[in-house]
N, C-alpha and C. Protein backbone atom coordinates (compact mmCIF):
# COMPACT_ATOMS: atom_id res chain seq x y z
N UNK A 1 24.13 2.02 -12.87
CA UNK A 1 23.71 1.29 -14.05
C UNK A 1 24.95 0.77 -14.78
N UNK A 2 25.26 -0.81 -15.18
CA UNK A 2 25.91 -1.36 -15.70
C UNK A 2 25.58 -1.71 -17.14
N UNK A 3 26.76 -1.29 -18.06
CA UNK A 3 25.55 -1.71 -19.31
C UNK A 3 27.20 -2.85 -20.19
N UNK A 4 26.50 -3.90 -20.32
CA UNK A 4 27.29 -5.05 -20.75
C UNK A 4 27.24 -5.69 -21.70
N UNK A 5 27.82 -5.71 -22.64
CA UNK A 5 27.39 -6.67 -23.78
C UNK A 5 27.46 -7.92 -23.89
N UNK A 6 26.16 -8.36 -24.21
CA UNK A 6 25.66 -9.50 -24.75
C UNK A 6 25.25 -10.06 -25.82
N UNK A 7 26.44 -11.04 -26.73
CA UNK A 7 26.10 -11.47 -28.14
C UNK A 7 26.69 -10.29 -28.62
N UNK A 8 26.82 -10.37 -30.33
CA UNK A 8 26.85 -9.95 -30.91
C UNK A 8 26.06 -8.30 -31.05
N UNK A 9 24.72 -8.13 -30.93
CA UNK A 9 24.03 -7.04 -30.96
C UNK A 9 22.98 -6.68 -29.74
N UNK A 10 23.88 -7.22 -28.85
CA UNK A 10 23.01 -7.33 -27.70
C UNK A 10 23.21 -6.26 -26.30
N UNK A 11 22.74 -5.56 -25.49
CA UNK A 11 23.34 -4.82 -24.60
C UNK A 11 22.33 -5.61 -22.97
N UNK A 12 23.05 -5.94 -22.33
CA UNK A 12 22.66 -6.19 -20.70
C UNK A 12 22.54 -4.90 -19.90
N UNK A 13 21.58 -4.37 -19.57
CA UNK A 13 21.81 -3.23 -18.87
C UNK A 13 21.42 -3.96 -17.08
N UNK A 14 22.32 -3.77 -16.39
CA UNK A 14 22.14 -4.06 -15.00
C UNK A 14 21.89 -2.80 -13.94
N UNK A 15 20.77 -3.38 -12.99
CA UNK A 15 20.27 -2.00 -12.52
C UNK A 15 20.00 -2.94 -10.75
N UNK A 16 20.10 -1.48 -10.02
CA UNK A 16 19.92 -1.63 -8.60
C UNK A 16 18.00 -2.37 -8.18
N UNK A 17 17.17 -1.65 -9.03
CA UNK A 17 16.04 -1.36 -8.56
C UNK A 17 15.15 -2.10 -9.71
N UNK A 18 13.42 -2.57 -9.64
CA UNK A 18 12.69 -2.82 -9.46
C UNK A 18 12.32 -1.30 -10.94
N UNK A 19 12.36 -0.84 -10.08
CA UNK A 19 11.89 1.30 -10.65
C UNK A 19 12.64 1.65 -11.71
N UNK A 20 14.03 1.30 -11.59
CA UNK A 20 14.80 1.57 -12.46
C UNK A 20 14.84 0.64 -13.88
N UNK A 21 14.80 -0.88 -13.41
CA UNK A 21 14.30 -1.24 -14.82
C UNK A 21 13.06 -0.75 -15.60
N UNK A 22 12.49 -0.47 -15.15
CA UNK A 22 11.10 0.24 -15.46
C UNK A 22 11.57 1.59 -16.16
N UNK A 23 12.25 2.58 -15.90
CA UNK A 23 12.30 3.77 -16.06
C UNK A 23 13.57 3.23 -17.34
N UNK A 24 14.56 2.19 -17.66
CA UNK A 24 15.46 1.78 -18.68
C UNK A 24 14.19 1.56 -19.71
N UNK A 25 14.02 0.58 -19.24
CA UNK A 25 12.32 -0.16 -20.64
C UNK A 25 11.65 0.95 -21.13
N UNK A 26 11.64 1.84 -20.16
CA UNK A 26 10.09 3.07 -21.00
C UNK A 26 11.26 3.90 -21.76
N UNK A 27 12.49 4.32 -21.03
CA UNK A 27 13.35 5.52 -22.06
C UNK A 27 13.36 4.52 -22.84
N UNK A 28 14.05 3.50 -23.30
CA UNK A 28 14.20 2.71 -24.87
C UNK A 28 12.73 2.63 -25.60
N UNK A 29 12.10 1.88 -25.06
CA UNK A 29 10.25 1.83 -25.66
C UNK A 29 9.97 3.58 -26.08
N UNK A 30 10.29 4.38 -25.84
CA UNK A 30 9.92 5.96 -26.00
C UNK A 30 10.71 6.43 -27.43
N UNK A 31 11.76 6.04 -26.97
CA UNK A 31 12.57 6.59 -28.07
C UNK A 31 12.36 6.06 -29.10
N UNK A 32 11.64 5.20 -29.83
CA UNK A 32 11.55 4.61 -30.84
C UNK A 32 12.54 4.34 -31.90
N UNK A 33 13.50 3.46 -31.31
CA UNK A 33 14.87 3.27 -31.96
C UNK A 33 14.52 2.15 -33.43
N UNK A 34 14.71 2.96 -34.45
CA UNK A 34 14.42 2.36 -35.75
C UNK A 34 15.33 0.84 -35.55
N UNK A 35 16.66 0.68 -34.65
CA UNK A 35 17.20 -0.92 -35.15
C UNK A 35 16.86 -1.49 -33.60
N UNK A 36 15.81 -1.20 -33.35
CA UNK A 36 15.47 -1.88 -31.92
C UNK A 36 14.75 -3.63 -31.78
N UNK A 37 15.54 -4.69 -31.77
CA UNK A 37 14.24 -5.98 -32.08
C UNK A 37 13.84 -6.16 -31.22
N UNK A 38 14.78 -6.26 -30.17
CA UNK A 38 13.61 -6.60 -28.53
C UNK A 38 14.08 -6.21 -27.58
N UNK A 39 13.37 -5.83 -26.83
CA UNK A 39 13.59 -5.51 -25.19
C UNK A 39 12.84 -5.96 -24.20
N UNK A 40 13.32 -6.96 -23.06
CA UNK A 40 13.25 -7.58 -22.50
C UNK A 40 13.50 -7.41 -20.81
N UNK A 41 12.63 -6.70 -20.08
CA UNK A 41 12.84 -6.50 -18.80
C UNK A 41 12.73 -7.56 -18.10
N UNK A 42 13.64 -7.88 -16.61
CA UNK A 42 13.18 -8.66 -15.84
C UNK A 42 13.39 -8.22 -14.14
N UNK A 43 14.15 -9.02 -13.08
CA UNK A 43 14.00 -8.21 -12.37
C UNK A 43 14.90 -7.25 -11.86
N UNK A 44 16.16 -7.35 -12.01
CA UNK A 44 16.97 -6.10 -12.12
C UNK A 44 17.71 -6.37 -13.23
N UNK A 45 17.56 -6.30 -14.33
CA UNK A 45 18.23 -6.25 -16.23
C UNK A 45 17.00 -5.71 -17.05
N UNK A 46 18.10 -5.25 -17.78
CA UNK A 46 17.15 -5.54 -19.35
C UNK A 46 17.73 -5.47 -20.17
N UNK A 47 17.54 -6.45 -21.32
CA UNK A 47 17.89 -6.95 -22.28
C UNK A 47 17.85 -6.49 -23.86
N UNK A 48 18.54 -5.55 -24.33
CA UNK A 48 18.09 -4.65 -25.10
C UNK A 48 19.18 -5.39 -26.70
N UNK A 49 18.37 -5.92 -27.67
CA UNK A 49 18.66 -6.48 -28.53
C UNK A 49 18.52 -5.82 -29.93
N UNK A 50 19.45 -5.30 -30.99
CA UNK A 50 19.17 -4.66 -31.84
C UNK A 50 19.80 -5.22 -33.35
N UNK A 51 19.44 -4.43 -34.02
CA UNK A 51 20.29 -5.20 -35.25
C UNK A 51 21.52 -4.62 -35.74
N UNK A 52 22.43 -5.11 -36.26
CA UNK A 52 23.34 -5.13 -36.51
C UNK A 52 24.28 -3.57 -36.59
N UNK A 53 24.90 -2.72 -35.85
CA UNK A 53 25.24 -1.03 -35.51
C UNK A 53 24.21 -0.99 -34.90
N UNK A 54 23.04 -1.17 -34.40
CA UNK A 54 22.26 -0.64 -33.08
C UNK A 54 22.49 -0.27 -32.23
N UNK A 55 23.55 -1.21 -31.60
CA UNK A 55 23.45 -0.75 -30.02
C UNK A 55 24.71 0.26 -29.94
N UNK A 56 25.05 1.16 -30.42
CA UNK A 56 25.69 2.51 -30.33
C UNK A 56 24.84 3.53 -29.83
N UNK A 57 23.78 3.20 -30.93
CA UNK A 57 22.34 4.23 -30.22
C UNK A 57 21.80 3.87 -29.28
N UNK A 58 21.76 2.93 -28.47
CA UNK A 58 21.24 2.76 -27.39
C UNK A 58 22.02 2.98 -26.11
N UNK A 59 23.56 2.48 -26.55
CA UNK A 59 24.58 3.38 -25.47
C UNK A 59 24.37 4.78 -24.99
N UNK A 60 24.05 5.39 -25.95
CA UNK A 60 24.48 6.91 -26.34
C UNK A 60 22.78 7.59 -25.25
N UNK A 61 22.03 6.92 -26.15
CA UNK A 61 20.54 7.30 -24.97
C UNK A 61 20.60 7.05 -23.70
N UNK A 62 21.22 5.83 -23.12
CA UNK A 62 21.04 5.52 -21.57
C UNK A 62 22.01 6.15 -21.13
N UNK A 63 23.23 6.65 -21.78
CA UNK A 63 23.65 7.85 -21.38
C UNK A 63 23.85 9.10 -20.54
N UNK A 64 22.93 9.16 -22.10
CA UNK A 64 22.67 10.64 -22.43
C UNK A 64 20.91 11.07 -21.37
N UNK A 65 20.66 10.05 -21.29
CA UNK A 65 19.00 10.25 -21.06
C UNK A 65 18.80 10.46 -19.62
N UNK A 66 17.31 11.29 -19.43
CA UNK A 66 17.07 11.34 -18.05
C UNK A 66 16.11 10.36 -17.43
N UNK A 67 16.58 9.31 -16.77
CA UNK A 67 15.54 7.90 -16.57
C UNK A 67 14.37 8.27 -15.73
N UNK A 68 14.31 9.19 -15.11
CA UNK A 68 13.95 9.30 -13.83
C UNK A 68 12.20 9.85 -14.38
N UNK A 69 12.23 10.43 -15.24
CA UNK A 69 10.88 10.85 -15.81
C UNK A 69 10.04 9.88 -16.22
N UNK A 70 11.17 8.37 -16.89
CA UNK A 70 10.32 7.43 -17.87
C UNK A 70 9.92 7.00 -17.00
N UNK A 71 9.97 6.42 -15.70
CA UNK A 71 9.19 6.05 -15.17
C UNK A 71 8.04 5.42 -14.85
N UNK A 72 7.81 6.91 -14.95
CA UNK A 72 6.21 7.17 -14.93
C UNK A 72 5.03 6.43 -16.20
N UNK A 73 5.80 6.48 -17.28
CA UNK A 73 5.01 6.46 -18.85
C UNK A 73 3.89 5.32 -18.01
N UNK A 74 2.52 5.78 -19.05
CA UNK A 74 1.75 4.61 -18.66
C UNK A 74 1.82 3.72 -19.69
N UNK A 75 1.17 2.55 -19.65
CA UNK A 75 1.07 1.51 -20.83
C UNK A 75 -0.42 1.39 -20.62
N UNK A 76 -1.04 0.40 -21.10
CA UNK A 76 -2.62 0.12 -21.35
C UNK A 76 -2.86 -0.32 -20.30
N UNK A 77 -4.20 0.04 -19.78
CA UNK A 77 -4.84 -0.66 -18.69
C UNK A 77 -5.48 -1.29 -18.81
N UNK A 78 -5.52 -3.11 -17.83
CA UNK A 78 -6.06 -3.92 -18.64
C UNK A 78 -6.54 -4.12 -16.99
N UNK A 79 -7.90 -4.65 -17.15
CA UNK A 79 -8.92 -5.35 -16.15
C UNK A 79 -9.30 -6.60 -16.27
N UNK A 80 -8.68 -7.08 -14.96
CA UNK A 80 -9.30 -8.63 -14.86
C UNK A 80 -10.12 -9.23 -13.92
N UNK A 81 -11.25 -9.93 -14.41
CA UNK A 81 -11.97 -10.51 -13.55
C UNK A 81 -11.42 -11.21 -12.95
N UNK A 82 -11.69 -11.52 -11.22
CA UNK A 82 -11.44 -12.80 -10.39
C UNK A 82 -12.41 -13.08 -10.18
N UNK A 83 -12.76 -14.49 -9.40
CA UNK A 83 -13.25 -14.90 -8.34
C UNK A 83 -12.51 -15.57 -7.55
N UNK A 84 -12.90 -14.55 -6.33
CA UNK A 84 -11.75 -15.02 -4.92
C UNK A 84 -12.41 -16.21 -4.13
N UNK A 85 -11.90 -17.14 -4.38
CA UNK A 85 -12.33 -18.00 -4.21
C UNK A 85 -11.22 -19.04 -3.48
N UNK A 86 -9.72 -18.65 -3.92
CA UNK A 86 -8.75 -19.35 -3.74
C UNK A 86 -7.99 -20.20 -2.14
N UNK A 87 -7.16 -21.30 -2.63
CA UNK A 87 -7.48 -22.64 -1.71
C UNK A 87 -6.51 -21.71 -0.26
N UNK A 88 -5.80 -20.74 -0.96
CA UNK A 88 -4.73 -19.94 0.36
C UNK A 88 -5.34 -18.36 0.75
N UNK A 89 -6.80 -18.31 0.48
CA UNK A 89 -7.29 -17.09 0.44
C UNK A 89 -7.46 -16.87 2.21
N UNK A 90 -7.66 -17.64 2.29
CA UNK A 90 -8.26 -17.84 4.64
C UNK A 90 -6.48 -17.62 5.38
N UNK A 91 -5.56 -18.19 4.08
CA UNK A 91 -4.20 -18.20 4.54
C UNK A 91 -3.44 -17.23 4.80
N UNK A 92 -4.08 -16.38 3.53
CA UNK A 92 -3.54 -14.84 3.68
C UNK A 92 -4.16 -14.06 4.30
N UNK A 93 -5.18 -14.24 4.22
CA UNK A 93 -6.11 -13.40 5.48
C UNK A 93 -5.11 -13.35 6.84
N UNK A 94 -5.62 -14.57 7.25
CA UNK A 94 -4.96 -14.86 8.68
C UNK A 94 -3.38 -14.27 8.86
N UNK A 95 -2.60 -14.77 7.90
CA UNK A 95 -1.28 -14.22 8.22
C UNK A 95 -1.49 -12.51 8.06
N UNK A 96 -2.09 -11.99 7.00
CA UNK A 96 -2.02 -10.42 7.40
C UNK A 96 -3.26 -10.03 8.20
N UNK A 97 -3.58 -11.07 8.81
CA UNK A 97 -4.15 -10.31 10.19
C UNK A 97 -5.46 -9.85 9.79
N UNK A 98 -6.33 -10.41 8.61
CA UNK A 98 -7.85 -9.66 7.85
C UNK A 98 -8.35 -10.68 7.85
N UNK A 99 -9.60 -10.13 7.56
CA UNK A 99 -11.05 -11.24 7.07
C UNK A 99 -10.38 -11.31 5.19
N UNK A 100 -11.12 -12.61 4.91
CA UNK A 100 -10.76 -12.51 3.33
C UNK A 100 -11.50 -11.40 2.57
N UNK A 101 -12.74 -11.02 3.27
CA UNK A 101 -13.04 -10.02 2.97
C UNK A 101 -12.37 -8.88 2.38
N UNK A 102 -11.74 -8.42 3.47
CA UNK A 102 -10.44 -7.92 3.34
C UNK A 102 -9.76 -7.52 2.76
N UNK A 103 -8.97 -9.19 2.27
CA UNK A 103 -8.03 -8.95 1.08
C UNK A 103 -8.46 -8.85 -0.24
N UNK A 104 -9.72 -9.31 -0.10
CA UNK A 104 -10.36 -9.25 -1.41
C UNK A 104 -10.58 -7.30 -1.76
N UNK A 105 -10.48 -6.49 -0.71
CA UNK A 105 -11.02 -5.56 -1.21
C UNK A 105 -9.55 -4.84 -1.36
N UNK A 106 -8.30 -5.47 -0.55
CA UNK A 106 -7.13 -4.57 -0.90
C UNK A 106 -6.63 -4.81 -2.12
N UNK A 107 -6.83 -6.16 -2.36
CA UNK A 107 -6.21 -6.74 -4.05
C UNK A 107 -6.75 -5.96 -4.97
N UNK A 108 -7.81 -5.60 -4.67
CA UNK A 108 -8.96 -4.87 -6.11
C UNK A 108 -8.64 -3.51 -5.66
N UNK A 109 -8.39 -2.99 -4.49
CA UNK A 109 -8.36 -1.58 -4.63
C UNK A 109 -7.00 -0.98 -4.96
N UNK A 110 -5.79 -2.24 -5.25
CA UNK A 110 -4.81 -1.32 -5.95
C UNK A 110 -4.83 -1.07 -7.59
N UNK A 111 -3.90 -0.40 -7.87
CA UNK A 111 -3.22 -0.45 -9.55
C UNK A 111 -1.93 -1.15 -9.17
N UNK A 112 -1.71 -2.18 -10.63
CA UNK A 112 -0.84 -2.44 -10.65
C UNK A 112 -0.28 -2.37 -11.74
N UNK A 113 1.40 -3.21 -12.19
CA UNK A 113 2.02 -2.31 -13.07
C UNK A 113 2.71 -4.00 -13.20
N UNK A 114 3.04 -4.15 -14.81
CA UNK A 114 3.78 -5.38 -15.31
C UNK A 114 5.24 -4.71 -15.12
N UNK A 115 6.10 -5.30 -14.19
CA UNK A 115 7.38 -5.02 -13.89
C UNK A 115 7.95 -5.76 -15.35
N UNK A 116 7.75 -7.26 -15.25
CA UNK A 116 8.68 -7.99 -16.45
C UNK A 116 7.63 -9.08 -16.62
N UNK A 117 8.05 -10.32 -17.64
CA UNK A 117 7.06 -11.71 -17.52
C UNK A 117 8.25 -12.50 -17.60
N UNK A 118 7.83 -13.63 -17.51
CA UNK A 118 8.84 -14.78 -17.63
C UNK A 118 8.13 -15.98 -16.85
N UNK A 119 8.97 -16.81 -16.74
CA UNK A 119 8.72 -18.47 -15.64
C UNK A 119 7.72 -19.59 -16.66
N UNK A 120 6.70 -18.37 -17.61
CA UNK A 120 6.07 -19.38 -18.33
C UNK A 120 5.45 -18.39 -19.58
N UNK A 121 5.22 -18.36 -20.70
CA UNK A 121 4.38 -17.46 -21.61
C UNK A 121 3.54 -16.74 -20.88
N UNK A 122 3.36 -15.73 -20.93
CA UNK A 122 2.33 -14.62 -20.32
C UNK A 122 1.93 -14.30 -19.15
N UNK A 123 2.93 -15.21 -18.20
CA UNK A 123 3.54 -14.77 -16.33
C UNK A 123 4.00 -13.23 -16.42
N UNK A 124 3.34 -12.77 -16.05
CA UNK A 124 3.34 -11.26 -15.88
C UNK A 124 3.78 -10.76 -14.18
N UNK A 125 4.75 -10.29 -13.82
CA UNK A 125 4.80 -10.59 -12.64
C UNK A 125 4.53 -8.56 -12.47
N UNK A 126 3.65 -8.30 -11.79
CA UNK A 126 2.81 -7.81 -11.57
C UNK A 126 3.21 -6.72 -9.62
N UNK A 127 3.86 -5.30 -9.85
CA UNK A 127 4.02 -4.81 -8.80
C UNK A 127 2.94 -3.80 -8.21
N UNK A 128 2.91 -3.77 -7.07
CA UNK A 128 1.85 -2.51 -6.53
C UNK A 128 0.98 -2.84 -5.42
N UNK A 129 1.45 -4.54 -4.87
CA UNK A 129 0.79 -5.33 -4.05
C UNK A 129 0.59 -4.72 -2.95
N UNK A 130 -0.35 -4.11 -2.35
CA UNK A 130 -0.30 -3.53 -0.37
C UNK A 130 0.60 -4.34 -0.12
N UNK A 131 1.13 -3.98 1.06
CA UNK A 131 2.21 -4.30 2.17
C UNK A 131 1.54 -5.86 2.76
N UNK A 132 0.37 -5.61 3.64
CA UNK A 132 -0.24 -6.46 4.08
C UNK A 132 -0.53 -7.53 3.69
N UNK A 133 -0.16 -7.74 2.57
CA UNK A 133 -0.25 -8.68 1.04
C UNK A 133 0.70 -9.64 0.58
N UNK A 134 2.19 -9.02 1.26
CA UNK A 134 3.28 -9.19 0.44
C UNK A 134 3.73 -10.21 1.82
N UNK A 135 3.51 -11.81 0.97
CA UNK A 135 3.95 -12.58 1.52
C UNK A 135 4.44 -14.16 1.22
N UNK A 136 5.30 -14.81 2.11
CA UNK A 136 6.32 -15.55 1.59
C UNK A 136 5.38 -16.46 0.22
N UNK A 137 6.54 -17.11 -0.11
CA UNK A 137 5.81 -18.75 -1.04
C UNK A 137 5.22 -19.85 0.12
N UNK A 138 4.52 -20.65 -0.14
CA UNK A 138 4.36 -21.49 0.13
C UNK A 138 5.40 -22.52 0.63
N UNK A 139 5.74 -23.26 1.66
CA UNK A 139 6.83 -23.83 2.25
C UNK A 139 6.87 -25.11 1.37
N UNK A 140 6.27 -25.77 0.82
CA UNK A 140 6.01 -26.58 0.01
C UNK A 140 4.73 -26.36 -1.05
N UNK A 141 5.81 -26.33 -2.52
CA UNK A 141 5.32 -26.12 -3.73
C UNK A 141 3.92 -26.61 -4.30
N UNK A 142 3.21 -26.87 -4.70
CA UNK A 142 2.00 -27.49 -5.29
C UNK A 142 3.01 -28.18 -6.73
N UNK A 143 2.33 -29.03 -7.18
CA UNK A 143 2.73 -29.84 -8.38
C UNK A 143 2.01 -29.20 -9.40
N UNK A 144 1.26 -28.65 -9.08
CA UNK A 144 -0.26 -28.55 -10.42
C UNK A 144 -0.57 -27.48 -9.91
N UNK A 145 -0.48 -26.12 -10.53
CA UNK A 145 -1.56 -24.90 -10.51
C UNK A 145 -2.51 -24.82 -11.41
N UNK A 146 -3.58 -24.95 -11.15
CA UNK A 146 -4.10 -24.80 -12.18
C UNK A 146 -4.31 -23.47 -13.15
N UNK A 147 -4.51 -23.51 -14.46
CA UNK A 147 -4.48 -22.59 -14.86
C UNK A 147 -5.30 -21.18 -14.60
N UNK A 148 -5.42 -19.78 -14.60
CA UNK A 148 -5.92 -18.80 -14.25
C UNK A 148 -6.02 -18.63 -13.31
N UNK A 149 -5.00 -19.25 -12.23
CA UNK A 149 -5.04 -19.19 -10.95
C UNK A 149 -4.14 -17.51 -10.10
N UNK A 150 -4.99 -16.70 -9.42
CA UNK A 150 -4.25 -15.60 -9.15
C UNK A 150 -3.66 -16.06 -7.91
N UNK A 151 -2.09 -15.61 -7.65
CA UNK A 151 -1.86 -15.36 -6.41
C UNK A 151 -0.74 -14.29 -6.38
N UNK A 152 -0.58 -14.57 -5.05
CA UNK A 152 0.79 -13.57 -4.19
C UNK A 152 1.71 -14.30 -4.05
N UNK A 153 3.13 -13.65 -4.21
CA UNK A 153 4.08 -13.63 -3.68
C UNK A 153 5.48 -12.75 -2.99
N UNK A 154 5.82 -12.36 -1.90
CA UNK A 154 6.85 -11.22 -2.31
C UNK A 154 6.31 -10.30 -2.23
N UNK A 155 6.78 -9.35 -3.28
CA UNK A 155 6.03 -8.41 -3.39
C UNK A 155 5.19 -8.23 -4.66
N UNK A 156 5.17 -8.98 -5.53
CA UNK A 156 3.93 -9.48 -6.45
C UNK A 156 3.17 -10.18 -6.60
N UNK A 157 1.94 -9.67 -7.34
CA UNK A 157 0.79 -10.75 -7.78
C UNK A 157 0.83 -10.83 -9.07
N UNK A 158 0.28 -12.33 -9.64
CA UNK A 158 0.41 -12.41 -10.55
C UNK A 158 -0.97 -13.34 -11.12
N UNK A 159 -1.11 -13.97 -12.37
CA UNK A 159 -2.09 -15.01 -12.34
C UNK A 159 -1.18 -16.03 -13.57
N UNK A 160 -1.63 -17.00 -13.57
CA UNK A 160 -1.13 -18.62 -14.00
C UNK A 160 -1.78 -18.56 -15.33
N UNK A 161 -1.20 -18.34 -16.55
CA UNK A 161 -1.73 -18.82 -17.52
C UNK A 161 -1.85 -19.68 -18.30
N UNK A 162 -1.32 -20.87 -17.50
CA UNK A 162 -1.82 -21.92 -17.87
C UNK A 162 -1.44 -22.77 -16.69
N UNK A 163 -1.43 -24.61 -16.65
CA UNK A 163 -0.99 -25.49 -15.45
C UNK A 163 0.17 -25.16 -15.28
N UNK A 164 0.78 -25.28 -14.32
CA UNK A 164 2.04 -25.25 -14.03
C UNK A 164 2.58 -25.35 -12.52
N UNK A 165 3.35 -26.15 -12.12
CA UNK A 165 3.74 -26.09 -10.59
C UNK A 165 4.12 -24.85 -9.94
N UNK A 166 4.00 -24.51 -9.21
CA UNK A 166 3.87 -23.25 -8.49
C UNK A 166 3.94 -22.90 -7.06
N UNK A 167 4.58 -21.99 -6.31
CA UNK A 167 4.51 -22.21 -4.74
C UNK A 167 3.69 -20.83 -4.43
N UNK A 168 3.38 -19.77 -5.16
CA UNK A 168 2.84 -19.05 -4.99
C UNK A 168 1.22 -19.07 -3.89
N UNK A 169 0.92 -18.16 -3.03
CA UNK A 169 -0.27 -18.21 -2.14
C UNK A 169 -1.73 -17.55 -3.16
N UNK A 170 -2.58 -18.53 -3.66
CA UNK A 170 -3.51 -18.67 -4.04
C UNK A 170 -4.83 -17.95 -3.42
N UNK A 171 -5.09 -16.84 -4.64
CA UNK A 171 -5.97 -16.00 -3.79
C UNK A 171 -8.05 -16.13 -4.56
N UNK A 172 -7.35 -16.50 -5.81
CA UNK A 172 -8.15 -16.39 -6.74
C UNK A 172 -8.33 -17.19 -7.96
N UNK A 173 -9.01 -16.89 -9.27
CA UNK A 173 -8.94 -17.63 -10.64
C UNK A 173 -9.64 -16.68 -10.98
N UNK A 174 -8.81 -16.23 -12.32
CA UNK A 174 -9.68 -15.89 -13.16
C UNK A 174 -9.98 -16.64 -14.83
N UNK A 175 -10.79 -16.56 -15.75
CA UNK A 175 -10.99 -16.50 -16.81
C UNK A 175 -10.46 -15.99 -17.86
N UNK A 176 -9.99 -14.95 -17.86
CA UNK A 176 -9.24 -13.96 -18.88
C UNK A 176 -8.27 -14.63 -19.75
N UNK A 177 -8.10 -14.61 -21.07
CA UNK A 177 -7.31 -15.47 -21.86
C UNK A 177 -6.36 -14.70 -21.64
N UNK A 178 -4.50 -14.71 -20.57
CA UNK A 178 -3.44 -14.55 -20.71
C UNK A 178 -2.66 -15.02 -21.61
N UNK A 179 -2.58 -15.78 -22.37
CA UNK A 179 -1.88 -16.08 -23.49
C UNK A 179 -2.88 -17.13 -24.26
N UNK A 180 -2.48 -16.44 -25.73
CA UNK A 180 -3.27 -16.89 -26.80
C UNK A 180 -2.17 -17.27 -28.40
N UNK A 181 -1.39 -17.91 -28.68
CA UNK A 181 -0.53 -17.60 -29.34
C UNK A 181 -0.93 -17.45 -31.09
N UNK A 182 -2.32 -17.34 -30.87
CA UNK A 182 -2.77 -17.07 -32.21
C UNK A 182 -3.15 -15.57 -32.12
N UNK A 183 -2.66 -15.59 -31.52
CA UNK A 183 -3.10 -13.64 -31.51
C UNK A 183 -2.13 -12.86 -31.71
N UNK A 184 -1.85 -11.56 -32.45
CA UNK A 184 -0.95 -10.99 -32.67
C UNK A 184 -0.23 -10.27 -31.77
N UNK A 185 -0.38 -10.08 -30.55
CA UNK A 185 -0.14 -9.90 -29.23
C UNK A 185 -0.08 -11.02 -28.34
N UNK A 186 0.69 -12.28 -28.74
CA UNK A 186 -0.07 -13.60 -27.84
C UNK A 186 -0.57 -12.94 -25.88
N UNK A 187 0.09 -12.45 -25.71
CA UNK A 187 0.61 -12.10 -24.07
C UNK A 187 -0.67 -10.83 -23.71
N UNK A 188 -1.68 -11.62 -23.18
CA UNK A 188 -2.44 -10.30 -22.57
C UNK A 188 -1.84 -9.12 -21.86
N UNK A 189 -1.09 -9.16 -21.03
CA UNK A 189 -0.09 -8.65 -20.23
C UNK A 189 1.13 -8.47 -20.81
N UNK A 190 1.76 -7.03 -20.78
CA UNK A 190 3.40 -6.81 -21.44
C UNK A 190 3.93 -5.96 -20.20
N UNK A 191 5.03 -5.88 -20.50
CA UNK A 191 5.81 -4.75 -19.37
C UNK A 191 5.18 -3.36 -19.68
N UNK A 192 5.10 -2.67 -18.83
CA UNK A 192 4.41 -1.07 -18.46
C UNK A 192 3.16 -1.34 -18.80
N UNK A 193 2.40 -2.15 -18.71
CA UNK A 193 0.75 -2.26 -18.99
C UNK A 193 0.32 -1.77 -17.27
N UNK A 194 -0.73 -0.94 -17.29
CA UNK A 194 -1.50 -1.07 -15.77
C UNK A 194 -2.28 -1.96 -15.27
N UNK A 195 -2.58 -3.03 -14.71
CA UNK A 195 -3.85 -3.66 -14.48
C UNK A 195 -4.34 -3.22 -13.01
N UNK A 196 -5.56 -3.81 -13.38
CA UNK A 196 -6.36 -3.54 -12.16
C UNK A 196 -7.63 -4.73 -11.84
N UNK A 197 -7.70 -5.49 -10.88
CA UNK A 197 -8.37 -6.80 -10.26
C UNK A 197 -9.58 -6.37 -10.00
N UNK A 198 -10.71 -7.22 -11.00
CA UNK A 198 -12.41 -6.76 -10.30
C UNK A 198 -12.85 -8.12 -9.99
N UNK A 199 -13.52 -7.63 -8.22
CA UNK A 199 -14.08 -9.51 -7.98
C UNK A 199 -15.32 -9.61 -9.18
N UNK A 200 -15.65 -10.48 -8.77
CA UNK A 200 -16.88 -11.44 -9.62
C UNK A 200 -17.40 -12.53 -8.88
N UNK A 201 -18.40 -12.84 -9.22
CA UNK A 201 -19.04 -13.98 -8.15
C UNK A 201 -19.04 -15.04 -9.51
């Protein structure tokens, strides 16, 4: 673990792993650091921003602290409707070797976990994908996703909350308002939230 400063009141913590930013985000989110303004996971950093003498205390915890427990912490579990319906759903089938059937029942039968968001307001990029699942982008991008569109990539799924170009493999759409910026939470989805995918017809 590399921990670097950024800005004025800012600390970069650089990490090997996926797990490990996860287990940085929950020890800071736990500790409830009175000069804490934001923290910001992505895919190996996090971005830990405080006010003015803050980040002494946050040195001193990542430290001092044992990461390996935070881990685990849960966050809220949030459920989203799909309908699998999507234009790369026969695509992924075929490449992992299933009926869409299939994938429809491996997508829904995991938990998953908000690693970080980014790329657009309330892109939640989303780990816990089966193996069988975890596959490339699209060789050529789409111009237009439409919005609530779920797919795969890699080793995450995620869904589109709003239009946006995208190369991601299209499994689904859902409905669910992912970002609302009149809401005091705009971001349905935050880092350490659990979700979990229910079809729908």
């Amino acid at each position: 673990m590399q921990l670097r400063r950024c800005g004025t009141d800012g600390l970069l913590v650089e990490v090997d792993s996926l797990g490990e930013v996860e287990a940085v985000r929950a020890a800071v989110a736990a500790a409830d650091l009175p000069d804490l303004v934001e923290l910001v996971p992505a895919a190996r950093t996090v971005l830990i921003v405080t006010r003015p003498g803050g980040a002494a205390a946050v040195r001193k915890l990542l430290t001092a602290a044992d990461l390996v427990g935070h881990a685990e912490v849960d966050g809220d579990e949030v459920v989203i409707e799909v309908h699998y319906d999507g234009p790369d759903l026969d695509l992924v089938a075929e490449t992992a070797g299933l009926t869409a059937a299939e994938v429809v029942e491996l997508h829904t039968g995991a938990e998953y976990r908000v690693a970080f968001c980014g790329f657009a307001p309330g892109f939640a990029y989303l780990t816990g994908l089966p193996e069988p699942l975890r596959q490339p982008r699209l060789d050529s991008p789409r111009t237009r996703v439409p919005a609530g569109s779920v797919g795969v990539a890699g080793e995450f799924t995620a869904a589109y909350p709003r239009a946006t170009p995208g190369g991601w493999r299209l499994i689904g759409r859902t409905d669910a308002p992912l970002f609302d910026p009149r809401r005091p939470t705009p971001a349905l989805l935050t880092p350490g939230d659990r979700v979990r995918f229910e079809a729908v017809r």
